[in-house]
Protein backbone atom coordinates (compact mmCIF):
# COMPACT_ATOMS: atom_id res chain seq x y z
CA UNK A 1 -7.29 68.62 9.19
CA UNK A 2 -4.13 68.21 7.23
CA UNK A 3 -0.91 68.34 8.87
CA UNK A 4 1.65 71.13 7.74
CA UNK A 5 4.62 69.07 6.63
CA UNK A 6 6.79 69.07 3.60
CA UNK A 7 4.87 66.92 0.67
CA UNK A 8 8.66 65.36 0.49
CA UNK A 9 7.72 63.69 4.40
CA UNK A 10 4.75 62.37 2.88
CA UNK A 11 5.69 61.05 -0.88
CA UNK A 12 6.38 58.03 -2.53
CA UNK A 13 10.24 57.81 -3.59
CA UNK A 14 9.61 54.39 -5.35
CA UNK A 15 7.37 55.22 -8.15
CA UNK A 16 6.42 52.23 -10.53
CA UNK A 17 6.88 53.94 -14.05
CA UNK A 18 5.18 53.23 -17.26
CA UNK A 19 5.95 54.00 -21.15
CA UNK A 20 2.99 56.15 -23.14
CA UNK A 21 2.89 53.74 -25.43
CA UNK A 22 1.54 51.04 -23.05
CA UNK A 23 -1.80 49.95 -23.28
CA UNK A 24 -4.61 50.25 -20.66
CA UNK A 25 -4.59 46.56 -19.89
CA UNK A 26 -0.58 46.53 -19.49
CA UNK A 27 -1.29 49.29 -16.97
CA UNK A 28 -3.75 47.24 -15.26
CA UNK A 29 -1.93 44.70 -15.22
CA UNK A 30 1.18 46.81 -13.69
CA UNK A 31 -1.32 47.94 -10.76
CA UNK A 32 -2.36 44.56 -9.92
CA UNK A 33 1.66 43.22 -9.54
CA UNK A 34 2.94 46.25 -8.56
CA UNK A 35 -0.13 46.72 -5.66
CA UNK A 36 -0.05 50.69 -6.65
CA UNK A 37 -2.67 52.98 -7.06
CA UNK A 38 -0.83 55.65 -9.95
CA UNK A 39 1.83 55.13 -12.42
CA UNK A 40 4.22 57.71 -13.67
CA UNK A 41 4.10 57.64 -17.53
CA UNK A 42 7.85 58.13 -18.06
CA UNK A 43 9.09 58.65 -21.81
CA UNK A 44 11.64 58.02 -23.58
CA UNK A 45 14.47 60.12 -21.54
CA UNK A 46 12.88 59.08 -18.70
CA UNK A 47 11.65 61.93 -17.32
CA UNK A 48 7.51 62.13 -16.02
CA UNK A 49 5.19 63.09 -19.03
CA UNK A 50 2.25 62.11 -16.97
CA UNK A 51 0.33 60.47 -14.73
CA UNK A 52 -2.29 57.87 -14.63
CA UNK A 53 -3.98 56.63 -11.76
CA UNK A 54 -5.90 52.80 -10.97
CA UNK A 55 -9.67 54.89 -11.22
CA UNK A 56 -8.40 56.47 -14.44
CA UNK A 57 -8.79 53.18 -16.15
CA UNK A 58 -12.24 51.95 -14.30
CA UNK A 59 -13.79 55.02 -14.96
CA UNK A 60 -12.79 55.95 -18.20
CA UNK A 61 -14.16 54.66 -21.54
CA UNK A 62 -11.87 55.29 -24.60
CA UNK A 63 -13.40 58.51 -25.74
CA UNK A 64 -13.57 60.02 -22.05
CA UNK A 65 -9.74 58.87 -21.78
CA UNK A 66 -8.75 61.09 -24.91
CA UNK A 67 -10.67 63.82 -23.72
CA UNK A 68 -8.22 64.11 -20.56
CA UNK A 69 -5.11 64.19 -22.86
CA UNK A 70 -5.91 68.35 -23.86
């Protein structure tokens, strides 16, 4: 059962953020140092464009990761 509280009780203020222009590997790489499990795709003003999470990148070939972007 999930609790009724606030999502802002249960989220992350200290989000690890990443530029779209990053490559899959960077990201990888950011999830392994940063011990995360998403990244906020920030751009250029810095405000969230997306969102990509650690299984995006296992599970996703190429083509299947272009296919999200619509």
């Amino acid at each position: 059962m999930i609790v009724p509280v606030p999502v802002s009780d249960v989220m992350a203020t200290d989000v690890v953020t990443v530029s779209p222009d990053e490559t899959a590997r960077e990201a990888a790489r950011r999830f392994r140092e940063e011990d995360v499990g998403s990244l906020v795709v920030a751009g250029e003003d810095g405000r969230p464009v997306g969102i990509v999470a650690d299984s995006d990148l296992v599970s996703s070939s190429p083509t299947t990761a272009r296919s999200k972007r619509r």
